[in-house]
N, C-alpha and C. Protein backbone atom coordinates (compact mmCIF):
# COMPACT_ATOMS: atom_id res chain seq x y z
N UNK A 1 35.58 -24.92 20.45
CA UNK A 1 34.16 -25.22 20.63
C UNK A 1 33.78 -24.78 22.04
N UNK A 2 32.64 -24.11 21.91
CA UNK A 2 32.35 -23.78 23.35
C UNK A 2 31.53 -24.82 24.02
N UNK A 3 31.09 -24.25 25.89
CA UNK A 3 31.18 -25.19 26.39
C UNK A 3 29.39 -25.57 25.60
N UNK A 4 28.52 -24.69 25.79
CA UNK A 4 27.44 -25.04 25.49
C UNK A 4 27.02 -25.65 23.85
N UNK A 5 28.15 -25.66 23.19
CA UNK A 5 27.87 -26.27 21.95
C UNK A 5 28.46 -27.73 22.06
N UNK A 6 29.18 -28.20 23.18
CA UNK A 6 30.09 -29.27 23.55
C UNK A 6 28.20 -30.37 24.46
N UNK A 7 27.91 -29.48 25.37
CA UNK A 7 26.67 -29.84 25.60
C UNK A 7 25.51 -30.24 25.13
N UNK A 8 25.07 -29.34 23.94
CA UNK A 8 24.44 -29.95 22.55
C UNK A 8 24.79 -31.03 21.76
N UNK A 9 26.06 -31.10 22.30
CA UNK A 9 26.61 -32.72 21.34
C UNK A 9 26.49 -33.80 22.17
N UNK A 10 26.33 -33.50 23.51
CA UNK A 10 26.31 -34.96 24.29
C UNK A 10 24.95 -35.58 24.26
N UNK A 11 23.86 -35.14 24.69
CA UNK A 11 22.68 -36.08 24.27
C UNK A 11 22.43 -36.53 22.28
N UNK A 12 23.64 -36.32 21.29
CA UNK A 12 23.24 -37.03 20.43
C UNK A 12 24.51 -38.29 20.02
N UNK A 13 25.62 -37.79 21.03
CA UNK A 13 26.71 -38.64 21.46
C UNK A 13 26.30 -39.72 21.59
N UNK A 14 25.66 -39.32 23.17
CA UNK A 14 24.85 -40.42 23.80
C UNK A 14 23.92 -41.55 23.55
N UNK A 15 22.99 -40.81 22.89
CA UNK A 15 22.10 -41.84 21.66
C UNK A 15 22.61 -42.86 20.50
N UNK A 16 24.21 -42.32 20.12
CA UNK A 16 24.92 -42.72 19.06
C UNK A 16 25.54 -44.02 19.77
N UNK A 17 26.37 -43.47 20.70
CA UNK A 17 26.68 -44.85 22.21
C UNK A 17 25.59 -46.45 22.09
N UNK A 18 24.54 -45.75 22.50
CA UNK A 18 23.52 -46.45 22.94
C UNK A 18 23.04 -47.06 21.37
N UNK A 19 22.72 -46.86 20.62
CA UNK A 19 22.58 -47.69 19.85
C UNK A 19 23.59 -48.22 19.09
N UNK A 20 25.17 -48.56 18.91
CA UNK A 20 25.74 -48.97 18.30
C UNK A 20 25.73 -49.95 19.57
N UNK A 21 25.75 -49.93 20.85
CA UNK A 21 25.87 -50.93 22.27
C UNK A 21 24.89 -52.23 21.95
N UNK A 22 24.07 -51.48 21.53
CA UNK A 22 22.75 -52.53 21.06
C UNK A 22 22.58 -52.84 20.09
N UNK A 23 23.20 -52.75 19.04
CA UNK A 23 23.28 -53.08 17.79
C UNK A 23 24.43 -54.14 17.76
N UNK A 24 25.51 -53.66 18.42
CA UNK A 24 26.14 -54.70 18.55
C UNK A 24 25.97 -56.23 19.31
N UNK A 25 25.21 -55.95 20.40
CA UNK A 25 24.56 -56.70 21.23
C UNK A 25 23.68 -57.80 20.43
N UNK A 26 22.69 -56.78 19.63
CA UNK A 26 21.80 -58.14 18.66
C UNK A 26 22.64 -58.90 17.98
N UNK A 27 23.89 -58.11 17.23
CA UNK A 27 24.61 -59.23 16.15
C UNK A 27 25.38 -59.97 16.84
N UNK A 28 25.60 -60.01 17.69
CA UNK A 28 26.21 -60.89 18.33
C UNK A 28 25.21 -61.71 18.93
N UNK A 29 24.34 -61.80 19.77
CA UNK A 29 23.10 -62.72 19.65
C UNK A 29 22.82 -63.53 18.53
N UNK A 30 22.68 -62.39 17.31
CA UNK A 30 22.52 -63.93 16.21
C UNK A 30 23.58 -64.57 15.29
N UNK A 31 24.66 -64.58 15.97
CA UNK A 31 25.62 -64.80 15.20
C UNK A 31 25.54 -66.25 16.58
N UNK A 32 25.12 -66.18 17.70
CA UNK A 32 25.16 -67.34 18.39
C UNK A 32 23.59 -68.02 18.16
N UNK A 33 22.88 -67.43 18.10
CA UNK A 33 21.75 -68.12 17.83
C UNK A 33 22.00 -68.61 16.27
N UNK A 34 22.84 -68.17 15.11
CA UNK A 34 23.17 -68.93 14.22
C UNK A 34 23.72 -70.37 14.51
N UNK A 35 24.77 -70.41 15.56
CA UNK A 35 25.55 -71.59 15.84
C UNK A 35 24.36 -72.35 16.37
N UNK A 36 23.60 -71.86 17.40
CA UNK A 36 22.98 -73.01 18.20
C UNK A 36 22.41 -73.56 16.95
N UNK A 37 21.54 -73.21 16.02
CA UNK A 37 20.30 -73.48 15.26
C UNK A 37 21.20 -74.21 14.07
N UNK A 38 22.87 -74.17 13.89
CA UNK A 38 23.25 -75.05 12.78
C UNK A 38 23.40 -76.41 13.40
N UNK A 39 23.90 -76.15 14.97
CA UNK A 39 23.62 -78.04 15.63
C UNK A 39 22.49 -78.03 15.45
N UNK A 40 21.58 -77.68 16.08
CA UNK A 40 19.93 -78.30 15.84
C UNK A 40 20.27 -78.77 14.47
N UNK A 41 20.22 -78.23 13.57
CA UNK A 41 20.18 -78.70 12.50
C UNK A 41 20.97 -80.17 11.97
N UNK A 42 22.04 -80.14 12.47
CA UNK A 42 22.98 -81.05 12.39
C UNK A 42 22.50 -82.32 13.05
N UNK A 43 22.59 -82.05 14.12
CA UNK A 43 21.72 -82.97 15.44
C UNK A 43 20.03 -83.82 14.60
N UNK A 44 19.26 -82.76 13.96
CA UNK A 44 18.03 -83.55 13.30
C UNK A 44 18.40 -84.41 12.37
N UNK A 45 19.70 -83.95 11.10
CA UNK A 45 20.33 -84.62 10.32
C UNK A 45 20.91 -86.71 10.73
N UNK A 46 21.36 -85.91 12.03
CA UNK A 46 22.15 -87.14 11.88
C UNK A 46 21.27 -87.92 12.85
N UNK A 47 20.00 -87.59 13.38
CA UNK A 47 19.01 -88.79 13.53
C UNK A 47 18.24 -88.95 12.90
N UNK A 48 17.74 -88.41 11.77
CA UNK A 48 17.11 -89.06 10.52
C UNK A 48 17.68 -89.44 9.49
N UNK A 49 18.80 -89.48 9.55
CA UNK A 49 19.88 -90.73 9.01
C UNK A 49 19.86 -92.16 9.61
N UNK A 50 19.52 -92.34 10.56
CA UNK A 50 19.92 -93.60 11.82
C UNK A 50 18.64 -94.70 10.59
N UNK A 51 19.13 -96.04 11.18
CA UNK A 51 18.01 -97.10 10.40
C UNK A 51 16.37 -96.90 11.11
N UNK A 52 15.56 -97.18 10.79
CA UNK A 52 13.96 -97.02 11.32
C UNK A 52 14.18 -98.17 12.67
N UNK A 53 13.64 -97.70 13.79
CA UNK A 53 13.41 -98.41 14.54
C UNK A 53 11.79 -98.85 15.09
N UNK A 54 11.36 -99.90 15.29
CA UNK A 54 10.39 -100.59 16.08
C UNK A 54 9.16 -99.13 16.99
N UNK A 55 8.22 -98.89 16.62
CA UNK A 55 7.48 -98.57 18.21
C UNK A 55 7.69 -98.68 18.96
N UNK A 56 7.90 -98.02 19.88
CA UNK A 56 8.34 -98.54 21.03
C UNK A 56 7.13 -99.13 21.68
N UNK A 57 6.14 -100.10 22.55
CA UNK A 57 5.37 -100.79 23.09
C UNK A 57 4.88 -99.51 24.12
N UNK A 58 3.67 -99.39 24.17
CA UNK A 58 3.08 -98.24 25.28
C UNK A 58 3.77 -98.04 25.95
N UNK A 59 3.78 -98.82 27.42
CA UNK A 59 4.96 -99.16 28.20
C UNK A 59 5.65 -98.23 28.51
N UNK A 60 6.51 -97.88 27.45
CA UNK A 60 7.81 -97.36 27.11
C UNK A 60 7.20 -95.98 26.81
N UNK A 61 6.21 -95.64 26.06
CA UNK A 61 5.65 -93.51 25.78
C UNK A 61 6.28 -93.09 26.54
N UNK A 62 6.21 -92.87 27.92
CA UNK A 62 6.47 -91.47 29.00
C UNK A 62 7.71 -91.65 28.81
N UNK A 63 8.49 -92.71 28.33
CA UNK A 63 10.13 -92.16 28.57
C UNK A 63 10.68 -91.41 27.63
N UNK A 64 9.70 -91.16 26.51
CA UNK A 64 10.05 -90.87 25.14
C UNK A 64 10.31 -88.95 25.40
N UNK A 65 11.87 -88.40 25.14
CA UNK A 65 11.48 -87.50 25.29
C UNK A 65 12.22 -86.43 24.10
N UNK A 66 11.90 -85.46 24.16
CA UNK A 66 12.34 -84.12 22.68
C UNK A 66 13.53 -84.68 22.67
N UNK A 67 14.73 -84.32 23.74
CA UNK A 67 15.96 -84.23 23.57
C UNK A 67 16.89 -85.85 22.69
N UNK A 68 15.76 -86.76 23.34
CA UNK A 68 16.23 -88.02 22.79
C UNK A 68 16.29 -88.57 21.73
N UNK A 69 14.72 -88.43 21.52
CA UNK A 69 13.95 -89.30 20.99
C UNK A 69 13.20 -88.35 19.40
N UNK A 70 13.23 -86.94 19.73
CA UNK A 70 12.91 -86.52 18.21
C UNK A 70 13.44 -86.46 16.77
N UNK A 71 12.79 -86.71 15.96
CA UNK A 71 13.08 -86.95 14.78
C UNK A 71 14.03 -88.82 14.15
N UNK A 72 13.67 -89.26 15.24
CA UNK A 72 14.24 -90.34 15.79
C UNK A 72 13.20 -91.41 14.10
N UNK A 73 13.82 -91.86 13.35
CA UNK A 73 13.22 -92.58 12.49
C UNK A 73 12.21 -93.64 13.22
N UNK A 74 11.12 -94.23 12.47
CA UNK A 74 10.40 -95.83 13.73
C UNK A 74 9.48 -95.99 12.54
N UNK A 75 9.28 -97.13 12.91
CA UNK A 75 8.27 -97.91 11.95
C UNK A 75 7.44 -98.70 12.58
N UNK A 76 5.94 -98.78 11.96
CA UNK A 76 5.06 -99.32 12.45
C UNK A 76 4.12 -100.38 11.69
N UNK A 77 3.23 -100.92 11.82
CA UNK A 77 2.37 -101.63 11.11
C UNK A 77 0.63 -101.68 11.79
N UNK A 78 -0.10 -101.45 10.94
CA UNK A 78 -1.04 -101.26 11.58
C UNK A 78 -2.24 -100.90 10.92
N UNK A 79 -3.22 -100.34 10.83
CA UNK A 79 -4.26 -100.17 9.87
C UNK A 79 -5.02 -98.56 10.17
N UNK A 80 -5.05 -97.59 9.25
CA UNK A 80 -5.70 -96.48 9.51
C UNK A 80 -7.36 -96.55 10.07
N UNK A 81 -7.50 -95.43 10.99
CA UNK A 81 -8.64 -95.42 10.79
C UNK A 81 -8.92 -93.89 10.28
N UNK A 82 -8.94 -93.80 9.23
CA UNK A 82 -9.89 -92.55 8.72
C UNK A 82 -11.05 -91.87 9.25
N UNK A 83 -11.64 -92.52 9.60
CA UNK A 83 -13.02 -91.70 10.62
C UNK A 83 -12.65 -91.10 11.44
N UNK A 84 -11.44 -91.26 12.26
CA UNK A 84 -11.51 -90.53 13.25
C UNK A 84 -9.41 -89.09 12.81
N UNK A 85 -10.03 -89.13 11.50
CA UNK A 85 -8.24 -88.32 10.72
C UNK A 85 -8.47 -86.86 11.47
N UNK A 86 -7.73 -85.96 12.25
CA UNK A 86 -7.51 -84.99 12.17
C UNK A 86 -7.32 -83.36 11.05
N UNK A 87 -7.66 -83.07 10.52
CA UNK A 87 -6.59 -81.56 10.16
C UNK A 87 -6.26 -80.69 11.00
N UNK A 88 -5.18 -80.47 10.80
CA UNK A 88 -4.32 -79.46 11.36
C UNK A 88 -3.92 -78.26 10.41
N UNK A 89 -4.78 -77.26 10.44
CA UNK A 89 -4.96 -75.76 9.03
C UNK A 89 -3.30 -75.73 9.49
N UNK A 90 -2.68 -75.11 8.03
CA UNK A 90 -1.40 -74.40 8.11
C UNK A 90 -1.59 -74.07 6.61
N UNK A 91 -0.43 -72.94 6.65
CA UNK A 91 -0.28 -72.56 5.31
C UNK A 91 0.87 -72.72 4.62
N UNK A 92 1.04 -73.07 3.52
CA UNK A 92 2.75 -73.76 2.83
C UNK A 92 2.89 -71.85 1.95
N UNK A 93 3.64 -71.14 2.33
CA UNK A 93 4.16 -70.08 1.78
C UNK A 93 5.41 -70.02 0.90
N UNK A 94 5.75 -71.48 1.03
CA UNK A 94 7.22 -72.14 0.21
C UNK A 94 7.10 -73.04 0.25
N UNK A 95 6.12 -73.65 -1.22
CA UNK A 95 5.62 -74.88 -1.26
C UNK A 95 7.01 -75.75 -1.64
N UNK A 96 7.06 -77.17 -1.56
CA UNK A 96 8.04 -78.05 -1.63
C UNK A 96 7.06 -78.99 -3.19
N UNK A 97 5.94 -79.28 -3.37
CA UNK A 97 5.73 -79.80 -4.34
C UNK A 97 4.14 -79.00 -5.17
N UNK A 98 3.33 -79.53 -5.59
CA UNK A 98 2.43 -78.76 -6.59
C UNK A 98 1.56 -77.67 -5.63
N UNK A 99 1.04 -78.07 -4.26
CA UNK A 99 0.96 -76.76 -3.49
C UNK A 99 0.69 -75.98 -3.04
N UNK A 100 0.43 -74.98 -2.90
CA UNK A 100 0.73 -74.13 -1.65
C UNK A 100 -0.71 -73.03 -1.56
N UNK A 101 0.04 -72.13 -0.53
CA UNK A 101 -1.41 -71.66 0.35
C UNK A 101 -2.09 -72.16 1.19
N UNK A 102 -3.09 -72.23 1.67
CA UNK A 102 -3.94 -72.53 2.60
C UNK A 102 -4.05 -73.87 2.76
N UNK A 103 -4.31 -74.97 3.70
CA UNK A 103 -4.99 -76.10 3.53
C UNK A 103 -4.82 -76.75 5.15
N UNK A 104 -4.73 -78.45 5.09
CA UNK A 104 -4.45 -79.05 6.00
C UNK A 104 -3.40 -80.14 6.01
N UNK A 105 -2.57 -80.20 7.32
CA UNK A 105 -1.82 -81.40 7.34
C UNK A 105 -2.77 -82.55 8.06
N UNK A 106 -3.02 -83.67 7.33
CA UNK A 106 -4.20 -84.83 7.58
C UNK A 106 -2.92 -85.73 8.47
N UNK A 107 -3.54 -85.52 9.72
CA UNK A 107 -3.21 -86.89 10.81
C UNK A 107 -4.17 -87.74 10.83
N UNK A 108 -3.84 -88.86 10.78
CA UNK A 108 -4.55 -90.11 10.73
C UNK A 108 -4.00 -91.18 11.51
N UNK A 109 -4.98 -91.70 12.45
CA UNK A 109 -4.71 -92.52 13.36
C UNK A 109 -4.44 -94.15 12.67
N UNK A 110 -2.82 -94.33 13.18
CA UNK A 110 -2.69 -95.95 12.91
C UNK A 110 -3.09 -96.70 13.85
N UNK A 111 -3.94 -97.58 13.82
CA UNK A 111 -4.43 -98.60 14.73
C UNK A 111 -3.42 -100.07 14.80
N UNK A 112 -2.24 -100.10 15.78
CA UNK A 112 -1.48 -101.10 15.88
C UNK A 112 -2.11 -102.30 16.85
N UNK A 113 -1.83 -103.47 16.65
CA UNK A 113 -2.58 -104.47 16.99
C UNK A 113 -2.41 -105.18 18.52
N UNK A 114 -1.79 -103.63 19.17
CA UNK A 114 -2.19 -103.95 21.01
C UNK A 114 -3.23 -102.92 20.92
N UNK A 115 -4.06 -102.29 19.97
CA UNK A 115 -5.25 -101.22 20.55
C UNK A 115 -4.64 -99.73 20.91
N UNK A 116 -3.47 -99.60 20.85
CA UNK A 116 -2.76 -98.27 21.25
C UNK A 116 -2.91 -97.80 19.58
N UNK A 117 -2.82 -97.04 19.38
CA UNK A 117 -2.76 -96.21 17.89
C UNK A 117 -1.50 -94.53 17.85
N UNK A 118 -1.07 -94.67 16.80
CA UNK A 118 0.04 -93.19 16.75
C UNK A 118 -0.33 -92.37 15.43
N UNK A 119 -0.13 -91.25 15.85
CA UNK A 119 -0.90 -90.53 14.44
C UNK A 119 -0.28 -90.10 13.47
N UNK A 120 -0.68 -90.23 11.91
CA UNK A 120 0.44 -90.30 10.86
C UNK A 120 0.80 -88.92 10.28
N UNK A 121 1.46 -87.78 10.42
CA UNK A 121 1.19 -87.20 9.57
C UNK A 121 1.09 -87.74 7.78
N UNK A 122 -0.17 -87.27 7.20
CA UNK A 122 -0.04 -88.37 5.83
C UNK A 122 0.28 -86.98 5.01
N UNK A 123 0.20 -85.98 5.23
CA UNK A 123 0.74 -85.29 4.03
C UNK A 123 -0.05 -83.64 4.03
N UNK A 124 0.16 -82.94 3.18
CA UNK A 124 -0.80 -81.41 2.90
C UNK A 124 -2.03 -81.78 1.89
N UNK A 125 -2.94 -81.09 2.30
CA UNK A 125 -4.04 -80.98 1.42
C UNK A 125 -4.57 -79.96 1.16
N UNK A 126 -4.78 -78.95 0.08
CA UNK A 126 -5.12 -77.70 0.30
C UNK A 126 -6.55 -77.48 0.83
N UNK A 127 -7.21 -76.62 0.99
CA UNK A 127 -8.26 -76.55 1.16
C UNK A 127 -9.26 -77.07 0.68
N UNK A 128 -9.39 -76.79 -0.66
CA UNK A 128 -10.62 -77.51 -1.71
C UNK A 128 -10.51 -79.08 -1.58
N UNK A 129 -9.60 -80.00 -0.68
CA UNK A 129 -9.84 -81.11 -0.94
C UNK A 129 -9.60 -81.50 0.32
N UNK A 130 -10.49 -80.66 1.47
CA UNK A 130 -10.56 -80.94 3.03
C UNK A 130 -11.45 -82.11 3.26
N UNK A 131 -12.19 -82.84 2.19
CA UNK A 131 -13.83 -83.29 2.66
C UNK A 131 -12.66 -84.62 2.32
N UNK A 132 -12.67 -85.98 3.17
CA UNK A 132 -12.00 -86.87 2.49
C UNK A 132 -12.27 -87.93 1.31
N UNK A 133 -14.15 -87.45 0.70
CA UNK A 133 -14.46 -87.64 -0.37
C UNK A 133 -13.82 -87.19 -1.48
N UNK A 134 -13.06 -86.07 -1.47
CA UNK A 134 -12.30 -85.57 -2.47
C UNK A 134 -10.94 -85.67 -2.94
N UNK A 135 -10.73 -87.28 -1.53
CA UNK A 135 -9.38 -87.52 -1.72
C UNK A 135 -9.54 -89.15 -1.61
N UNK A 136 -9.91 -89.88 -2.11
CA UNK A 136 -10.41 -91.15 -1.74
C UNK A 136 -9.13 -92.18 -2.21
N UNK A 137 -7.98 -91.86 -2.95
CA UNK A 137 -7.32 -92.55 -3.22
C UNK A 137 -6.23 -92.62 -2.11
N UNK A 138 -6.31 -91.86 -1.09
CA UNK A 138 -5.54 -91.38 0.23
C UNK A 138 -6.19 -92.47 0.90
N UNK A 139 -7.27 -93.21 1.13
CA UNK A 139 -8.24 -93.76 2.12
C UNK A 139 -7.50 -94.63 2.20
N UNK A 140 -6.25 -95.19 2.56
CA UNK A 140 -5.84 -97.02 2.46
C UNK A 140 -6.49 -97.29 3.24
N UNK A 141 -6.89 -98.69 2.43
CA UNK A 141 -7.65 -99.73 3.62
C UNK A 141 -6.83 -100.99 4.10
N UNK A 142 -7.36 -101.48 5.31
CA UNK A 142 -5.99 -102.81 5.24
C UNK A 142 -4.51 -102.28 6.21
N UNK A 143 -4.10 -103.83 6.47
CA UNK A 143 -3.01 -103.54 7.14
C UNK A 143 -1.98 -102.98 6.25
N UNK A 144 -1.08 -102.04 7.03
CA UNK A 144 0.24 -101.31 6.22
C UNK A 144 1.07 -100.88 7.29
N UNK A 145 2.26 -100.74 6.35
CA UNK A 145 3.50 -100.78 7.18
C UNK A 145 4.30 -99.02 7.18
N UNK A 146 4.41 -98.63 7.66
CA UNK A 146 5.05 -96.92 7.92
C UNK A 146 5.99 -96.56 8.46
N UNK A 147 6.72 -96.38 7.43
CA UNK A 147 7.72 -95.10 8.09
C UNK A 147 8.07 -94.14 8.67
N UNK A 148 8.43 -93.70 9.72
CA UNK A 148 8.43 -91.56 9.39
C UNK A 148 9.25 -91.14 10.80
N UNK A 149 9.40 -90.16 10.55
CA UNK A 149 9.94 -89.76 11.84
C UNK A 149 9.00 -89.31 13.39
N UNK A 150 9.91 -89.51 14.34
CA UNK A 150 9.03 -89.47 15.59
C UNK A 150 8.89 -88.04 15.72
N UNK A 151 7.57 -87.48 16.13
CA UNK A 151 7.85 -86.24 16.51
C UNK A 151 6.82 -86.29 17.35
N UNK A 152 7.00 -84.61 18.52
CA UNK A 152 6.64 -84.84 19.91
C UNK A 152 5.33 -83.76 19.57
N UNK A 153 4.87 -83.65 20.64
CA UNK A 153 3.43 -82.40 20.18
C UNK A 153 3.99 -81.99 20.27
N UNK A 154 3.61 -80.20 19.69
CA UNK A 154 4.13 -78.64 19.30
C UNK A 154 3.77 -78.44 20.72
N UNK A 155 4.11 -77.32 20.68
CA UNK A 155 4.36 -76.62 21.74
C UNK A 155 3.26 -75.32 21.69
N UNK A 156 2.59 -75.01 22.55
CA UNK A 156 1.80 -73.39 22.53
C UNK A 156 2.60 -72.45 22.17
N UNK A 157 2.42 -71.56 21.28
CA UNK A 157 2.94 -70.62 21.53
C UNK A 157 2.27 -69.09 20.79
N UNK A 158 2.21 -67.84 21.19
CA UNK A 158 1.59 -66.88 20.96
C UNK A 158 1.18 -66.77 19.54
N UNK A 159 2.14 -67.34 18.79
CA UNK A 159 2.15 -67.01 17.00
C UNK A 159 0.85 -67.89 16.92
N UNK A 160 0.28 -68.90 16.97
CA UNK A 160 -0.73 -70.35 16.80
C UNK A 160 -1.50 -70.31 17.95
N UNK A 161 -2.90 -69.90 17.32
CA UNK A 161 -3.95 -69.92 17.65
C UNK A 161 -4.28 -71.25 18.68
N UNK A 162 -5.09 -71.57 19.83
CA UNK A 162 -5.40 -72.45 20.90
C UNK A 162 -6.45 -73.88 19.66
N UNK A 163 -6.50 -74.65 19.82
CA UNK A 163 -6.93 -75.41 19.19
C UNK A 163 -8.17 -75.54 19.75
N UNK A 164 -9.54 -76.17 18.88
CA UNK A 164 -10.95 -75.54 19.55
C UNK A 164 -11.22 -77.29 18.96
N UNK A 165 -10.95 -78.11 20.11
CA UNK A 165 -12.14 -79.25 19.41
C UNK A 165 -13.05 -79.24 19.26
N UNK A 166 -14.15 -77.98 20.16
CA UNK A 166 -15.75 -78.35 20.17
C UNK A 166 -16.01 -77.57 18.36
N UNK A 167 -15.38 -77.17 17.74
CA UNK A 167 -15.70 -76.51 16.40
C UNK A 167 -14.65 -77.67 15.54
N UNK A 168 -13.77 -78.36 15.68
CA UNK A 168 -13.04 -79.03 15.03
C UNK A 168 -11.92 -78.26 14.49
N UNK A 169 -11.34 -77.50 15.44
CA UNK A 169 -10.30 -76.37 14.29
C UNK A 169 -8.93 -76.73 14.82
N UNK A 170 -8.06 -77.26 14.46
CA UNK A 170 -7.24 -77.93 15.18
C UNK A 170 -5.65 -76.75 14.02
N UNK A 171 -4.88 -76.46 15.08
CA UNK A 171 -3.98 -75.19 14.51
C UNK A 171 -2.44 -75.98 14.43
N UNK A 172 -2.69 -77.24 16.17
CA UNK A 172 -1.14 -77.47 16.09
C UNK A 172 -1.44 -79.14 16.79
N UNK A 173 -0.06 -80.00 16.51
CA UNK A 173 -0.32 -81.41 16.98
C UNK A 173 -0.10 -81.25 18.47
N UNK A 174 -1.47 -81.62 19.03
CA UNK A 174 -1.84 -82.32 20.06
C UNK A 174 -2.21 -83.36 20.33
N UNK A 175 -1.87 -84.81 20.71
CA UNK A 175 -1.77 -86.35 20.85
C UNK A 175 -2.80 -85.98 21.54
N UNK A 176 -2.65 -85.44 23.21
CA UNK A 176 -3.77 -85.76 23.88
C UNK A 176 -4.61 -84.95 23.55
N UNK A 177 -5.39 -83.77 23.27
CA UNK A 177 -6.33 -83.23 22.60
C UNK A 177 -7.34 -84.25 21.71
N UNK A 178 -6.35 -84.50 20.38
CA UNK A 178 -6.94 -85.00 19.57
C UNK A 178 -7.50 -86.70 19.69
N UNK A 179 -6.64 -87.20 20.79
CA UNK A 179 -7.10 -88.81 21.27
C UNK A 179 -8.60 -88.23 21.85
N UNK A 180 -8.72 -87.30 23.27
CA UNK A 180 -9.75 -86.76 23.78
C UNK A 180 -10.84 -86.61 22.69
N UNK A 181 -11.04 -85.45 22.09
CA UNK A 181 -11.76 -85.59 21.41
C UNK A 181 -12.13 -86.45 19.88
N UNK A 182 -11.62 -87.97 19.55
CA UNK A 182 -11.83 -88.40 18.36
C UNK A 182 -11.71 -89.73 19.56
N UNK A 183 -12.22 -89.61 20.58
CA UNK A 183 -12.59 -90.92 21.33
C UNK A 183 -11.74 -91.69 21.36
N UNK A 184 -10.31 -91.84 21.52
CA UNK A 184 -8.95 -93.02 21.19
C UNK A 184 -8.32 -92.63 22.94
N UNK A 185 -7.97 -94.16 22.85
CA UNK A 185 -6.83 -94.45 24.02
C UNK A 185 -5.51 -94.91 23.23
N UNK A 186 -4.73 -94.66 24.49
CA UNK A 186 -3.55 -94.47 24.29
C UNK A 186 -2.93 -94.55 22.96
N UNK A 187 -2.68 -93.24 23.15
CA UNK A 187 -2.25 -92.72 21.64
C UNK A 187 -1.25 -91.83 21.59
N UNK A 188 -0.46 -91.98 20.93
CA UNK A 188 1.24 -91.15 20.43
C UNK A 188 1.07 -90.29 19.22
């Protein structure tokens, strides 16, 4: 082989180098981002296994944090107030029961009996049954007792749109947002 046909082979050498370097590079990235994301997984498991614990008393909020305290089972008692329920638009693309497409997850404020309130996620609603006239058997009235897991607000991030209270368009859970605008103190 001569020299200049030896030369013609190195810039596609080179390219061949360079992307098997980086190819290898990604699979190996997600072969660890597999591991991290099976503890997460494991880790959510085995605290929503644990027995339901108590609210914690205001007091106590700011100590509450992701690493600790999420998905952390708790139970409450207390009385909705519907007037002031959130939606939060999302779309179910792999519905879990009858379903899917477009709609809202309805937060609804529990009113516990120091005046602090925590918000429920109560469930999906598709679109056509956003008005809560169209869901009236959802309305409990009266004191009630709840289950569910703790979870912390979402986080911003580029994929999810900024949430617009002055239009009511709410994309992701925000505690303080949604206390701000639906007039509530201290609220989880």
């Amino acid at each position: 082989m001569s020299g200049s046909a030896r030369r013609g082979l190195l810039l596609p050498t080179l390219a061949t180098l360079v992307a098997f370097a980086t190819l290898l590079a990604l699979g190996t990235w997600q072969l660890e981002r597999l591991s991290w994301k099976n503890g997460l997984i494991a880790q959510v498991e085995a605290r929503a296994a644990q027995p339901p614990q108590p609210v914690l008393p205001v007091s106590q909020w700011p100590s509450v944090t992701r690493e600790v305290d999420e998905y952390q089972p708790v139970r409450a008692t207390g009385t909705f107030d519907h007037s002031k329920e959130t939606l939060i638009y999302t779309v179910l693309s792999d519905p879990k029961g009858p379903f899917k497409g477009p709609g809202f997850q309805v937060l609804t404020p529990l009113m516990l009996p120091d005046g602090s309130a925590i918000l429920v996620n109560r469930g999906f609603v598709p679109e056509d049954r956003r008005a809560p006239d169209s869901r009236r058997d959802g309305q409990i009235q009266g004191p009630v007792t709840v289950t569910g897991l703790l979870r912390m607000p979402e986080e911003a991030s580029w994929f999810v749109p900024a949430n617009d209270p002055a239009h009511n368009a709410w994309f992701r859970r925000d505690p303080g947002e949604i206390a701000a605008a639906r007039g509530l103190a201290k609220v989880a």
